[in-house]
PDB file of N, CA and C in Angstrom:
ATOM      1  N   UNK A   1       0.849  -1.164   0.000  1.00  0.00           N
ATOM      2  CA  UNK A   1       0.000   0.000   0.000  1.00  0.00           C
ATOM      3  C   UNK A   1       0.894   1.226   0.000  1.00  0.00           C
ATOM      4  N   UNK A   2       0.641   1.952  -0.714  1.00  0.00           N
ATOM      5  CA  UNK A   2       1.372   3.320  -0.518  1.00  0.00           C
ATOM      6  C   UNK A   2       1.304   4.072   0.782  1.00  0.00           C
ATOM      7  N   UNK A   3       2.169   5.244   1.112  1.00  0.00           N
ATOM      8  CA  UNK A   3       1.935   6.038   2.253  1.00  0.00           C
ATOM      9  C   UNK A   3       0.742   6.797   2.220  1.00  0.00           C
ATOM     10  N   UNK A   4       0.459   7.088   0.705  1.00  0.00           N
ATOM     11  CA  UNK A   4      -0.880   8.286   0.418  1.00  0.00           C
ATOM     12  C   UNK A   4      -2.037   7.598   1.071  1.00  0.00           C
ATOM     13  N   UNK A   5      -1.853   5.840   0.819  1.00  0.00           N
ATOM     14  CA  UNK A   5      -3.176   5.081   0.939  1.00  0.00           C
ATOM     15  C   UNK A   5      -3.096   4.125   2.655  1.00  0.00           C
ATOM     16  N   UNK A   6      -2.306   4.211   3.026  1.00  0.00           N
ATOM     17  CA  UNK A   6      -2.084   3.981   4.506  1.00  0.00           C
ATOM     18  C   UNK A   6      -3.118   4.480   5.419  1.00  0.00           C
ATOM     19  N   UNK A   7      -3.409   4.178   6.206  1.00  0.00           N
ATOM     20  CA  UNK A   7      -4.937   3.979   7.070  1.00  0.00           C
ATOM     21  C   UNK A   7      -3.920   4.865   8.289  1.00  0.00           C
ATOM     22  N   UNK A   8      -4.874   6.033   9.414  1.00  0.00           N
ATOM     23  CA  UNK A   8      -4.101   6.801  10.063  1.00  0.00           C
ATOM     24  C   UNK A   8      -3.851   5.790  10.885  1.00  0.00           C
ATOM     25  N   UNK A   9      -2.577   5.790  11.887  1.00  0.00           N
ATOM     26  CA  UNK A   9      -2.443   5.469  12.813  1.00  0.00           C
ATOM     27  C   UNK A   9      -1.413   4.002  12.632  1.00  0.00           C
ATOM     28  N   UNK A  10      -0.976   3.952  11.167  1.00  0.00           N
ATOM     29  CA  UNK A  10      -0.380   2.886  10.835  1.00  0.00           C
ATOM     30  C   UNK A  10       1.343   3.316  11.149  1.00  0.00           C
ATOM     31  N   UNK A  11       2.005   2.635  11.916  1.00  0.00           N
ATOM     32  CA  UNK A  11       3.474   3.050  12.032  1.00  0.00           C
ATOM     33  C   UNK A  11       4.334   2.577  11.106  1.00  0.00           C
ATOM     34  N   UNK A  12       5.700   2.713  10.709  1.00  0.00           N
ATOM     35  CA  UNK A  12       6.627   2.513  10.053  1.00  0.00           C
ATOM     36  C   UNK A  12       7.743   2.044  10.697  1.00  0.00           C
ATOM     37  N   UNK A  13       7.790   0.541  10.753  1.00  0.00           N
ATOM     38  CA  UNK A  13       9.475   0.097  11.306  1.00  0.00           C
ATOM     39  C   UNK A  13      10.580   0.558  10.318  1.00  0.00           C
ATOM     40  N   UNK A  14      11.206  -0.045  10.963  1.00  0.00           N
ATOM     41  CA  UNK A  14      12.961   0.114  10.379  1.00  0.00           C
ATOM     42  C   UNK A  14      12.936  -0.513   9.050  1.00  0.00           C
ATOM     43  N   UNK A  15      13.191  -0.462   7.933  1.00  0.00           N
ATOM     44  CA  UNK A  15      13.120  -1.268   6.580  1.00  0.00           C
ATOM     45  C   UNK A  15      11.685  -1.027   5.797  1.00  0.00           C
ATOM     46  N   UNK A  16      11.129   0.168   6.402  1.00  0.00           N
ATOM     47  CA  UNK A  16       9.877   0.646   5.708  1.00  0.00           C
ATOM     48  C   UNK A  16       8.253  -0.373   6.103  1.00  0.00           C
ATOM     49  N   UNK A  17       8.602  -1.554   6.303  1.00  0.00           N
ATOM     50  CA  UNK A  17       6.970  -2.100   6.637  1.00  0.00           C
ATOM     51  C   UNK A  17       6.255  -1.780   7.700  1.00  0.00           C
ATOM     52  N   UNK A  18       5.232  -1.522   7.361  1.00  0.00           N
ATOM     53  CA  UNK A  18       4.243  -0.902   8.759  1.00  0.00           C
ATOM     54  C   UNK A  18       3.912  -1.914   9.147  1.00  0.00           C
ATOM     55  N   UNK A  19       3.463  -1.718  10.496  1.00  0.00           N
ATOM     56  CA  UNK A  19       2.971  -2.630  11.645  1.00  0.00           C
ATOM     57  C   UNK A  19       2.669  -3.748  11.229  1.00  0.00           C
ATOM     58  N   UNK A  20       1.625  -3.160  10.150  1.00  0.00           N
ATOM     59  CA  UNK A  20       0.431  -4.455   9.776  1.00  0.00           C
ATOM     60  C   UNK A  20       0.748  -5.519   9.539  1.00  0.00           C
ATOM     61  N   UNK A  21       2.245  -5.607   8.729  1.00  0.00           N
ATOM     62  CA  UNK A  21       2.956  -6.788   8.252  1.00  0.00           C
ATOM     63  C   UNK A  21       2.677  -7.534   9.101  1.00  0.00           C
ATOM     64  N   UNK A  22       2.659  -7.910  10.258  1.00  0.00           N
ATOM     65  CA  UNK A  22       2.619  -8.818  11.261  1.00  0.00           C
ATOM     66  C   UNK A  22       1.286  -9.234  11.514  1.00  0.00           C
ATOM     67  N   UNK A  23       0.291  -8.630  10.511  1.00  0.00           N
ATOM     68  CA  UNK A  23      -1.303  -9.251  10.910  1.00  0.00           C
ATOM     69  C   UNK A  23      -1.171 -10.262   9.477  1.00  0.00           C
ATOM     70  N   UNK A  24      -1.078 -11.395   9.611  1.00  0.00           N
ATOM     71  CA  UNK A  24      -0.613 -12.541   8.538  1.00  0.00           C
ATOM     72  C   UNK A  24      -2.243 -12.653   8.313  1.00  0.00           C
ATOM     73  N   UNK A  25      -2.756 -13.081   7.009  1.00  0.00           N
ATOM     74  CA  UNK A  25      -3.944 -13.846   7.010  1.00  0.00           C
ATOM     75  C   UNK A  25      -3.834 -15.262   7.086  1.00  0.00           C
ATOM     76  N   UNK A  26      -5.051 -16.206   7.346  1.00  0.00           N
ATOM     77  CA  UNK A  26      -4.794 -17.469   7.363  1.00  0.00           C
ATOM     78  C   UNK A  26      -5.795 -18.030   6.763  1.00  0.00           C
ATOM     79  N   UNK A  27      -5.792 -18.958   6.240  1.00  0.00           N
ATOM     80  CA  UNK A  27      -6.477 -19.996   5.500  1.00  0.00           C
ATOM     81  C   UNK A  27      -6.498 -21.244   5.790  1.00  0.00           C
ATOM     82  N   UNK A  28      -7.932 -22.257   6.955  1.00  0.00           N
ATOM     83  CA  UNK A  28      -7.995 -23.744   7.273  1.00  0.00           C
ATOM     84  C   UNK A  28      -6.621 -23.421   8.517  1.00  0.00           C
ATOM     85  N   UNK A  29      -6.035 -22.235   8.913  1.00  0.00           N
ATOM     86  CA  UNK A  29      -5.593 -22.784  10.233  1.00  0.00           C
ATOM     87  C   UNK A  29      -3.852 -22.125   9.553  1.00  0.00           C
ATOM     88  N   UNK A  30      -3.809 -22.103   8.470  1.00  0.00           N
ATOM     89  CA  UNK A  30      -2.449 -22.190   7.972  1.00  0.00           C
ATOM     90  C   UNK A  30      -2.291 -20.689   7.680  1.00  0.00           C
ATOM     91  N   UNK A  31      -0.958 -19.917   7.958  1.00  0.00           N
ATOM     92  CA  UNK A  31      -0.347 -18.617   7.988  1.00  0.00           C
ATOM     93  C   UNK A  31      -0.311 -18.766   5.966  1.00  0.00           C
ATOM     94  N   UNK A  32      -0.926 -17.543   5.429  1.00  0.00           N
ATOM     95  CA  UNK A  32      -0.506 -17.330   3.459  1.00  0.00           C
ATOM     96  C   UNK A  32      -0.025 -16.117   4.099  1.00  0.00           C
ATOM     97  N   UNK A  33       0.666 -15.680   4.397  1.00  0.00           N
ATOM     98  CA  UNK A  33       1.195 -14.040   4.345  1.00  0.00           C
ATOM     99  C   UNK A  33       0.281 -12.568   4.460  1.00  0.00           C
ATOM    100  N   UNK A  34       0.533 -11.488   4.117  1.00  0.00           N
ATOM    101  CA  UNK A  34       0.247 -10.488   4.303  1.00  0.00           C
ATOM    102  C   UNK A  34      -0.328 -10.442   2.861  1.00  0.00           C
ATOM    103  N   UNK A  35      -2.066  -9.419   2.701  1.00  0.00           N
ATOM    104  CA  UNK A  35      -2.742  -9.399   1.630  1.00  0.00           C
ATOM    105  C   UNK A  35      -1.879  -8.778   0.881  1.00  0.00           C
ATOM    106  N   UNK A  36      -1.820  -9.367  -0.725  1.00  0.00           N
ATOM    107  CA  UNK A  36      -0.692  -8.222  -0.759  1.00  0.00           C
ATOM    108  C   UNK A  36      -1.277  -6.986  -1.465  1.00  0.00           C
ATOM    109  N   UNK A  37      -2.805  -6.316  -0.795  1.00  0.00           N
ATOM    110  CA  UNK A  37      -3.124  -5.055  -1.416  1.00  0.00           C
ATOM    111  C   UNK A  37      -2.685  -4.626  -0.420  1.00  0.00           C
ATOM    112  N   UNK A  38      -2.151  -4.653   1.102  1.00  0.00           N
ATOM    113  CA  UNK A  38      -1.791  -3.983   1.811  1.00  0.00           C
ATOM    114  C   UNK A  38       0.352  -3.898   1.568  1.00  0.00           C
ATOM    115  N   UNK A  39       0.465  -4.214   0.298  1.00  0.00           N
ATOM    116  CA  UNK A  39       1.559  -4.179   0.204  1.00  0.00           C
ATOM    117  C   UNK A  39       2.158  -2.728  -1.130  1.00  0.00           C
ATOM    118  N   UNK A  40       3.450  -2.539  -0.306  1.00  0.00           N
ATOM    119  CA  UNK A  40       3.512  -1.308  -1.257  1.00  0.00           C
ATOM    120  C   UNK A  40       4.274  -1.889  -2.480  1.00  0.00           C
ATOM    121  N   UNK A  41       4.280  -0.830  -3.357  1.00  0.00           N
ATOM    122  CA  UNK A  41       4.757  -1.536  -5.089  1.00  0.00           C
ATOM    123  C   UNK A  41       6.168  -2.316  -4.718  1.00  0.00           C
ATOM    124  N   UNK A  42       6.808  -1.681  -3.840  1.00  0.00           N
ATOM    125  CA  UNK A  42       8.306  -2.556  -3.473  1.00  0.00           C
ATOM    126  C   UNK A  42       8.389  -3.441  -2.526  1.00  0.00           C
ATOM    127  N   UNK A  43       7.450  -3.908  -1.817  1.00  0.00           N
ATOM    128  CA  UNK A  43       7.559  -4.717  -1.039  1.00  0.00           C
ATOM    129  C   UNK A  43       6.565  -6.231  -1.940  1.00  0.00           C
ATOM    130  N   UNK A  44       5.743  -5.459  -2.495  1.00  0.00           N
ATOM    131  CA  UNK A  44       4.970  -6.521  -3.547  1.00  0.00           C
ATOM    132  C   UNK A  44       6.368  -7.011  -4.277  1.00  0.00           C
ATOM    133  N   UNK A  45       6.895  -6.356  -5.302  1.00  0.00           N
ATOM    134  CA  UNK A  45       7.751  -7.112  -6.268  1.00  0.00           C
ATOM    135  C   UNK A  45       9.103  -7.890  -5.212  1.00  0.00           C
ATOM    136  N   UNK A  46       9.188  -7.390  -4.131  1.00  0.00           N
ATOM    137  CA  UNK A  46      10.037  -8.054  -3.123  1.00  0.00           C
ATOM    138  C   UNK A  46       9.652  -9.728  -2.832  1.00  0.00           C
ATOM    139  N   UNK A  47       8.030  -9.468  -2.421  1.00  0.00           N
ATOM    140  CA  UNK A  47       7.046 -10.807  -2.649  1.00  0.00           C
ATOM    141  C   UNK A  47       7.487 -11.850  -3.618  1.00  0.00           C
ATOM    142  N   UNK A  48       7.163 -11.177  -4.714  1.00  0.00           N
ATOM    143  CA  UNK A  48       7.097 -11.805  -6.454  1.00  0.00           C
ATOM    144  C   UNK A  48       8.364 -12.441  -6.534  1.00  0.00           C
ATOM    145  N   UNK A  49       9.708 -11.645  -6.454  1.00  0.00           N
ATOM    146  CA  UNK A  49      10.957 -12.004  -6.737  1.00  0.00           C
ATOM    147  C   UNK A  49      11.538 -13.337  -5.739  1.00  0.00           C
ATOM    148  N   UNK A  50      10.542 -13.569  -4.755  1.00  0.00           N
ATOM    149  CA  UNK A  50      11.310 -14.456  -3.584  1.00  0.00           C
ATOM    150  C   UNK A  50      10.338 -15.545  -4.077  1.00  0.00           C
ATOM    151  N   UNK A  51       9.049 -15.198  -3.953  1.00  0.00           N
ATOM    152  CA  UNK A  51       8.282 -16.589  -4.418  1.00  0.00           C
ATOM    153  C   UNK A  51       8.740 -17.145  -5.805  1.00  0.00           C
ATOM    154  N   UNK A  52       9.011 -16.459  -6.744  1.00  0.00           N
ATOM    155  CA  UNK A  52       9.373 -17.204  -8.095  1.00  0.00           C
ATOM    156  C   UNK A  52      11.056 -17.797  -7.804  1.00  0.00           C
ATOM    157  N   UNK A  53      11.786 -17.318  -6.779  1.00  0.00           N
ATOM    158  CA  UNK A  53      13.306 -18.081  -6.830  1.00  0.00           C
ATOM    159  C   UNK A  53      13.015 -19.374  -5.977  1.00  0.00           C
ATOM    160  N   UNK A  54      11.751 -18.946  -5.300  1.00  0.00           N
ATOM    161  CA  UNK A  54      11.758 -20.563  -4.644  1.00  0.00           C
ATOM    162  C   UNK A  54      10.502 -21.747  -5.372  1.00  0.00           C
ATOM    163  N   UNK A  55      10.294 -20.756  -5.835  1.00  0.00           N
ATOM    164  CA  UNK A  55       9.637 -22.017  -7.409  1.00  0.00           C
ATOM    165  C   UNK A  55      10.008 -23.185  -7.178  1.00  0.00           C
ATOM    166  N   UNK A  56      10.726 -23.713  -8.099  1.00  0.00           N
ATOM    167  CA  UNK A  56      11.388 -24.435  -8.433  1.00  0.00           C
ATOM    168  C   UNK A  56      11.819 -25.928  -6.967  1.00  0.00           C
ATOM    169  N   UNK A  57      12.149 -25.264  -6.468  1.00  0.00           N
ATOM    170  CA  UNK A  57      12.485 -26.164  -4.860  1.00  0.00           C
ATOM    171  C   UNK A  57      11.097 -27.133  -4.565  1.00  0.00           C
ATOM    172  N   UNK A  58      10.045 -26.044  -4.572  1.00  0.00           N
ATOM    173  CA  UNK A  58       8.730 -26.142  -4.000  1.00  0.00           C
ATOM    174  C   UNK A  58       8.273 -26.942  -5.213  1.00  0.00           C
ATOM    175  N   UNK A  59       8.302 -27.066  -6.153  1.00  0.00           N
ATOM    176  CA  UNK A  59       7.764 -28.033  -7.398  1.00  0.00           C
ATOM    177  C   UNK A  59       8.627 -29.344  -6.892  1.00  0.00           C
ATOM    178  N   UNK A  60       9.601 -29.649  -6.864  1.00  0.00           N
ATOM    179  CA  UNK A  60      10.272 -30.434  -7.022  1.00  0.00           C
ATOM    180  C   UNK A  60      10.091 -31.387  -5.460  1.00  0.00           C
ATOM    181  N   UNK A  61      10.422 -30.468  -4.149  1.00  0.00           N
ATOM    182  CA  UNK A  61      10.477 -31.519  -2.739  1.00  0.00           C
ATOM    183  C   UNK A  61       9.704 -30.585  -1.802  1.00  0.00           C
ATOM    184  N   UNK A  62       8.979 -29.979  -2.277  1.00  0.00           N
ATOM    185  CA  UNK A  62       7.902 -29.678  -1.422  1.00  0.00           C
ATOM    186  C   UNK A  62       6.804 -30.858  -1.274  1.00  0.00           C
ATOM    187  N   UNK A  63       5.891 -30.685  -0.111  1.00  0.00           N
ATOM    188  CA  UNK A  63       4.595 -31.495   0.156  1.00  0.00           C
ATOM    189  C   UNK A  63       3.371 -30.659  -1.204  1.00  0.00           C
ATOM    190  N   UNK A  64       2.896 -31.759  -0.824  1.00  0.00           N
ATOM    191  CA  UNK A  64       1.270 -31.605  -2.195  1.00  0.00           C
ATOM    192  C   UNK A  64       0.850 -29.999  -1.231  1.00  0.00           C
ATOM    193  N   UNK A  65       0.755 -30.330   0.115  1.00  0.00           N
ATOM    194  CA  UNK A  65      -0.016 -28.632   0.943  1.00  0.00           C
ATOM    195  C   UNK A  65       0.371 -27.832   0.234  1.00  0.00           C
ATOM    196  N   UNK A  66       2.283 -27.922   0.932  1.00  0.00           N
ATOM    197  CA  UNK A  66       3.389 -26.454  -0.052  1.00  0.00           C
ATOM    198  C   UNK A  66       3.020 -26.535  -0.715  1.00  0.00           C
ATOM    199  N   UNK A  67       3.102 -27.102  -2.130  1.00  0.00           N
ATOM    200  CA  UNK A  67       2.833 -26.925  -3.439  1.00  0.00           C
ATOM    201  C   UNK A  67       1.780 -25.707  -3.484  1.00  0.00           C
ATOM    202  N   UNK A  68       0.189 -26.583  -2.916  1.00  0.00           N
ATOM    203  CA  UNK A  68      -0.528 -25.837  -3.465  1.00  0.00           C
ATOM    204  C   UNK A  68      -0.722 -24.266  -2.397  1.00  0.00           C
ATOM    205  N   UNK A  69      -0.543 -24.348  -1.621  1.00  0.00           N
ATOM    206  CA  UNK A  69      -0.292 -22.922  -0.723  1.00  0.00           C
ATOM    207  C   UNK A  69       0.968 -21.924  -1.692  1.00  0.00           C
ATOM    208  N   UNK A  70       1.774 -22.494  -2.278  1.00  0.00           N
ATOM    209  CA  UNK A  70       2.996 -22.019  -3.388  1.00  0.00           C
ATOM    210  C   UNK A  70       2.134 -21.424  -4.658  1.00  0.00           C
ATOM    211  N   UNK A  71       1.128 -22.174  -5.208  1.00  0.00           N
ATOM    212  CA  UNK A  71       0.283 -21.769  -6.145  1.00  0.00           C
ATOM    213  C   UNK A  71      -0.601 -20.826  -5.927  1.00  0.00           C
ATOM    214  N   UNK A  72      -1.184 -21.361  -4.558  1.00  0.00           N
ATOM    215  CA  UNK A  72      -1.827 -19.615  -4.216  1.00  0.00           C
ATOM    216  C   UNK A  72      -1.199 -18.503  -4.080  1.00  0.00           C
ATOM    217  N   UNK A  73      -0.722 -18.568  -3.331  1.00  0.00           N
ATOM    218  CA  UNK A  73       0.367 -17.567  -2.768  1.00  0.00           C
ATOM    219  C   UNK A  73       1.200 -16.690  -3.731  1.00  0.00           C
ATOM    220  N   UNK A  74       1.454 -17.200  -5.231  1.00  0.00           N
ATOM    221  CA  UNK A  74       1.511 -16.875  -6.573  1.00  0.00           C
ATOM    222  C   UNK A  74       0.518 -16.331  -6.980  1.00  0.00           C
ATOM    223  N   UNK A  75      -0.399 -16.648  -7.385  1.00  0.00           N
ATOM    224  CA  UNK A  75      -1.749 -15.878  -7.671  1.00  0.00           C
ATOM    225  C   UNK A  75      -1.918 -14.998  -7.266  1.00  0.00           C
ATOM    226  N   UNK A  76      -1.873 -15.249  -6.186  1.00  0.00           N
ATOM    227  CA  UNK A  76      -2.209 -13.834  -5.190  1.00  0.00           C
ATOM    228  C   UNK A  76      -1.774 -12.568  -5.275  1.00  0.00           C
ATOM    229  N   UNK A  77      -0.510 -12.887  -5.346  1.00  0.00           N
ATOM    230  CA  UNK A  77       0.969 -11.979  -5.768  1.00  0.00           C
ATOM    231  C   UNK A  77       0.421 -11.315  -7.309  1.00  0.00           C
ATOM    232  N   UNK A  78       0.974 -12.119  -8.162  1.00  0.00           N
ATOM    233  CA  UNK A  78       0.982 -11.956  -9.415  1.00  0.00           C
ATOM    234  C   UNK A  78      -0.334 -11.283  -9.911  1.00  0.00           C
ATOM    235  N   UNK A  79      -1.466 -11.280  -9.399  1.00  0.00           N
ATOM    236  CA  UNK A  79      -2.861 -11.232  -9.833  1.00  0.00           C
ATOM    237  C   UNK A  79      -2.595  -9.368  -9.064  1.00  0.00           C
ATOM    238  N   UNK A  80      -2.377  -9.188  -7.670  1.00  0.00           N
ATOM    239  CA  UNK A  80      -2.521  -7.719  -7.534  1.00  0.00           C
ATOM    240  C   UNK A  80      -1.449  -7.572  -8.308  1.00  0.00           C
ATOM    241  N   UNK A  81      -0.265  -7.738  -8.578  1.00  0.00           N
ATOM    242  CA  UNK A  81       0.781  -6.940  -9.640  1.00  0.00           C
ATOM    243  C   UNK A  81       0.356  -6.359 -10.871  1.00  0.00           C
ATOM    244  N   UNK A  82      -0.340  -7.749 -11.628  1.00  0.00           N
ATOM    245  CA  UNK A  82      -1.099  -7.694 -12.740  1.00  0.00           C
ATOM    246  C   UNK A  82      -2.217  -6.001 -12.699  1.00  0.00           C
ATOM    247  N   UNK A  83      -2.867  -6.204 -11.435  1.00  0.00           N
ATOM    248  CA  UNK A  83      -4.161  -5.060 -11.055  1.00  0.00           C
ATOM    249  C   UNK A  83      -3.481  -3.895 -11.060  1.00  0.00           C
ATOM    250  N   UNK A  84      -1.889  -4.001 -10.722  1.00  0.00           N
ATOM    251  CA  UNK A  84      -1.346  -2.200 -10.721  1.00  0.00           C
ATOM    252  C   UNK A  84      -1.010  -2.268 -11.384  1.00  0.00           C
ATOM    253  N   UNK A  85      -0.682  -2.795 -13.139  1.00  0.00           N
ATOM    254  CA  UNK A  85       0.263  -2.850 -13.850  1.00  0.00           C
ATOM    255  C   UNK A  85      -0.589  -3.611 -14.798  1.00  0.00           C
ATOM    256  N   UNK A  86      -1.607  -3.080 -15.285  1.00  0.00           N
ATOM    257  CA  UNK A  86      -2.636  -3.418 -16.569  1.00  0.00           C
ATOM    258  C   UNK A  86      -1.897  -2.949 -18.238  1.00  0.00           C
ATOM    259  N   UNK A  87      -1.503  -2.057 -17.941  1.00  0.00           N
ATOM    260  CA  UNK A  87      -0.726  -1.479 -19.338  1.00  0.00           C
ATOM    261  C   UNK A  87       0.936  -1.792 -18.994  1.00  0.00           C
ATOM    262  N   UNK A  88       1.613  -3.131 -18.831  1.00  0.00           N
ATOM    263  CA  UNK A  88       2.655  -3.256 -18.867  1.00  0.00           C
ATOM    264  C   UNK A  88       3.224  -3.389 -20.236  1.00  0.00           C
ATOM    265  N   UNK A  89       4.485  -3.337 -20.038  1.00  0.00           N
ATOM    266  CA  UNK A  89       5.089  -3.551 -21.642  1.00  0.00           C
ATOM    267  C   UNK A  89       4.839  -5.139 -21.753  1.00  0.00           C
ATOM    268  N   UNK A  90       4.868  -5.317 -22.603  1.00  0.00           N
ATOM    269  CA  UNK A  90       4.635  -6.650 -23.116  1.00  0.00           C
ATOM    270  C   UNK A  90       5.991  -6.943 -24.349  1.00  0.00           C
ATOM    271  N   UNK A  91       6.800  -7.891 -24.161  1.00  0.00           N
ATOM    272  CA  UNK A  91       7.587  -8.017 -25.005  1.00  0.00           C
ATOM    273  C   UNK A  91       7.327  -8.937 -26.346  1.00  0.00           C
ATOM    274  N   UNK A  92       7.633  -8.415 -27.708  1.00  0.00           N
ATOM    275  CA  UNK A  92       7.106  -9.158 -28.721  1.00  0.00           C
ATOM    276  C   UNK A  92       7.311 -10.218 -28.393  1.00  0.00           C
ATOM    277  N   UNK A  93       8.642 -10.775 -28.511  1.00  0.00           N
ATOM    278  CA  UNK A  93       8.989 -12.050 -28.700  1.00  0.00           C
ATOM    279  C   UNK A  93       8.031 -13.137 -27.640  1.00  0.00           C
ATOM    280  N   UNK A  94       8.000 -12.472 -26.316  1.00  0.00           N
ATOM    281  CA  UNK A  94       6.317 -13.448 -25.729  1.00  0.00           C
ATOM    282  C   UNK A  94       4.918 -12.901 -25.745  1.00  0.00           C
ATOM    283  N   UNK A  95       5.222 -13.122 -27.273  1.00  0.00           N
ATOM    284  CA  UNK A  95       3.076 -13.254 -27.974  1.00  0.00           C
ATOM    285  C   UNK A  95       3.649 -14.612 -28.582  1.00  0.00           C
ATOM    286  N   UNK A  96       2.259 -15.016 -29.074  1.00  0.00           N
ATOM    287  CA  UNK A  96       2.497 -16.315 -30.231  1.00  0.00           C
ATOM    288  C   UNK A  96       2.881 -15.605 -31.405  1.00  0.00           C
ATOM    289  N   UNK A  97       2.261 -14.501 -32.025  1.00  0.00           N
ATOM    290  CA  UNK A  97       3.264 -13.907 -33.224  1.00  0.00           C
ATOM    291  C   UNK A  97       4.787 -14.105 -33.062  1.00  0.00           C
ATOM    292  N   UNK A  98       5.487 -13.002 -31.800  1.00  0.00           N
ATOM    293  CA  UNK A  98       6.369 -13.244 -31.777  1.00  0.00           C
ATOM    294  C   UNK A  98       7.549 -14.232 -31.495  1.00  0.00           C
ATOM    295  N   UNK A  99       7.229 -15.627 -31.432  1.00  0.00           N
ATOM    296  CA  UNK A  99       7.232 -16.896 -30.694  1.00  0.00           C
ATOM    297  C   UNK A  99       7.563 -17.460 -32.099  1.00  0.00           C
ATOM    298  N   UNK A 100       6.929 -17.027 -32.833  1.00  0.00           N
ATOM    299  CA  UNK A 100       6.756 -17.705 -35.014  1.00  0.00           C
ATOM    300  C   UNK A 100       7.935 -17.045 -35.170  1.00  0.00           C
ATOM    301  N   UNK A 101       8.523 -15.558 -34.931  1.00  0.00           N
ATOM    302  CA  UNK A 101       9.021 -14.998 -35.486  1.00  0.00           C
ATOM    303  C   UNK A 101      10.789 -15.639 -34.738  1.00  0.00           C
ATOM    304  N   UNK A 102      10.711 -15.521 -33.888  1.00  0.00           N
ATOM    305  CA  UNK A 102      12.315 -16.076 -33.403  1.00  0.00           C
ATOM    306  C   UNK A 102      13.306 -16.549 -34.042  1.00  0.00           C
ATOM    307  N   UNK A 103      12.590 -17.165 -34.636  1.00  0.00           N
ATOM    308  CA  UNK A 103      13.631 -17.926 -35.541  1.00  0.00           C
ATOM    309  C   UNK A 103      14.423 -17.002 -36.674  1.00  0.00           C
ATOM    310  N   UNK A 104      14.018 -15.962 -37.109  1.00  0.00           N
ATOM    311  CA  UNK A 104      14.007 -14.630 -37.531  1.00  0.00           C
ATOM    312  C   UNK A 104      14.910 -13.903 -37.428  1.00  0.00           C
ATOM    313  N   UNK A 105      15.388 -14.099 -36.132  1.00  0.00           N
ATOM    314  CA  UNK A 105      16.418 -13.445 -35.927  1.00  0.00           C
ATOM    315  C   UNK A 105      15.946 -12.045 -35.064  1.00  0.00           C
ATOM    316  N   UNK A 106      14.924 -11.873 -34.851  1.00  0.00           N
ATOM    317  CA  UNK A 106      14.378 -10.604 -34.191  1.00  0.00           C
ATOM    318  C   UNK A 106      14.405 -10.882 -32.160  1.00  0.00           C
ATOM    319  N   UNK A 107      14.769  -9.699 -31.547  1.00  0.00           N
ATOM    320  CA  UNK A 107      15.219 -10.262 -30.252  1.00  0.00           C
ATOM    321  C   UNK A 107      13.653  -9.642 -29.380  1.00  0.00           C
ATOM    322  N   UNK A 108      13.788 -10.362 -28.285  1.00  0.00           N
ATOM    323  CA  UNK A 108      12.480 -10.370 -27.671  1.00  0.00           C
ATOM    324  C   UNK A 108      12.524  -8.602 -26.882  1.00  0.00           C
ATOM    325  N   UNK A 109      11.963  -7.722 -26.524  1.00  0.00           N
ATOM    326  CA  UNK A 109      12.348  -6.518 -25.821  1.00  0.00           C
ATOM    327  C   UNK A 109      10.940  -6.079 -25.867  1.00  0.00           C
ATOM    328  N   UNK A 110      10.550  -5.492 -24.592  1.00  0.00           N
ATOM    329  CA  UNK A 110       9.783  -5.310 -24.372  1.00  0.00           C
ATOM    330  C   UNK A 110       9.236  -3.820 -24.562  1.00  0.00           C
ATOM    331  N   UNK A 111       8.164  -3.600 -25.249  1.00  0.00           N
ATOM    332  CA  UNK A 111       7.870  -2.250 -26.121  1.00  0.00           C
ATOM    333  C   UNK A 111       6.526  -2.292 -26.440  1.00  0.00           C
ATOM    334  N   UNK A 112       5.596  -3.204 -26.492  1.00  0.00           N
ATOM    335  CA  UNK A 112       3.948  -2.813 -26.648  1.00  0.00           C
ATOM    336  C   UNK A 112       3.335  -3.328 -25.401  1.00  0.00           C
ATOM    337  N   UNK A 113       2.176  -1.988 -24.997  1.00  0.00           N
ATOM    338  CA  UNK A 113       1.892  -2.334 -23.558  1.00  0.00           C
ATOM    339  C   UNK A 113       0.578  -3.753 -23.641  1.00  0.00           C
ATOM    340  N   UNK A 114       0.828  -4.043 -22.713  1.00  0.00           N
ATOM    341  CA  UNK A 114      -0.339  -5.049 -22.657  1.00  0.00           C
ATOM    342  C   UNK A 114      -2.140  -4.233 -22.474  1.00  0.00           C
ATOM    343  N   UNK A 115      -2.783  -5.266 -22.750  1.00  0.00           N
ATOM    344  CA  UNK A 115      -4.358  -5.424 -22.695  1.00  0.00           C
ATOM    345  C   UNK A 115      -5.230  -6.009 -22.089  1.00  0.00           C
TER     346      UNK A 115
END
């Protein structure tokens, strides 16, 4: 959440997260993290960048739960990112046009916004 959109009375620790961080939601008993509309644009992509490096681990020797708490917990993420970031660039080379074209010799860079 931004500072503009911060609710009065919300404090600021050391490393910028307010209080709230510590009000976790839960789901069937189990801690999913902090909503992330109460998260600001840098602490969201902070989110994004840690859940997608531990991808991979969590596919592979995680439990069926992890897994799917990993899949939410993605969604979740990715889906408000998506909500602040409707007109992102979109890079040719990932459309299916540009996917035909690769072979082409044309490099992927990102330059038409999404829809």
């Amino acid at each position: 959440m931004v500072p503009s959109r911060m609710p009065l009375g919300v404090v600021f620790h050391r490393g910028g997260y307010p209080d709230r961080m510590n009000e976790h939601d839960t789901w069937d008993g189990t801690m999913t993290g902090v909503d992330p509309e109460r998260l600001d644009d840098q602490q969201l992509m902070k989110e994004l960048e840690t859940i997608h490096r531990t991808r991979h681990d969590t596919l592979l020797y995680g439990s069926n739960d992890a897994l799917r708490a990993h899949n939410e917990r993605m969604a979740q993420l990715e889906g408000e990112w998506l909500r602040r970031n409707p007109r992102r660039p979109v890079a040719a080379g990932r459309t299916r046009e540009g996917a035909r074209e690769r072979g082409s010799g044309q490099t992927a860079t990102p330059g038409t916004p999404g829809t």
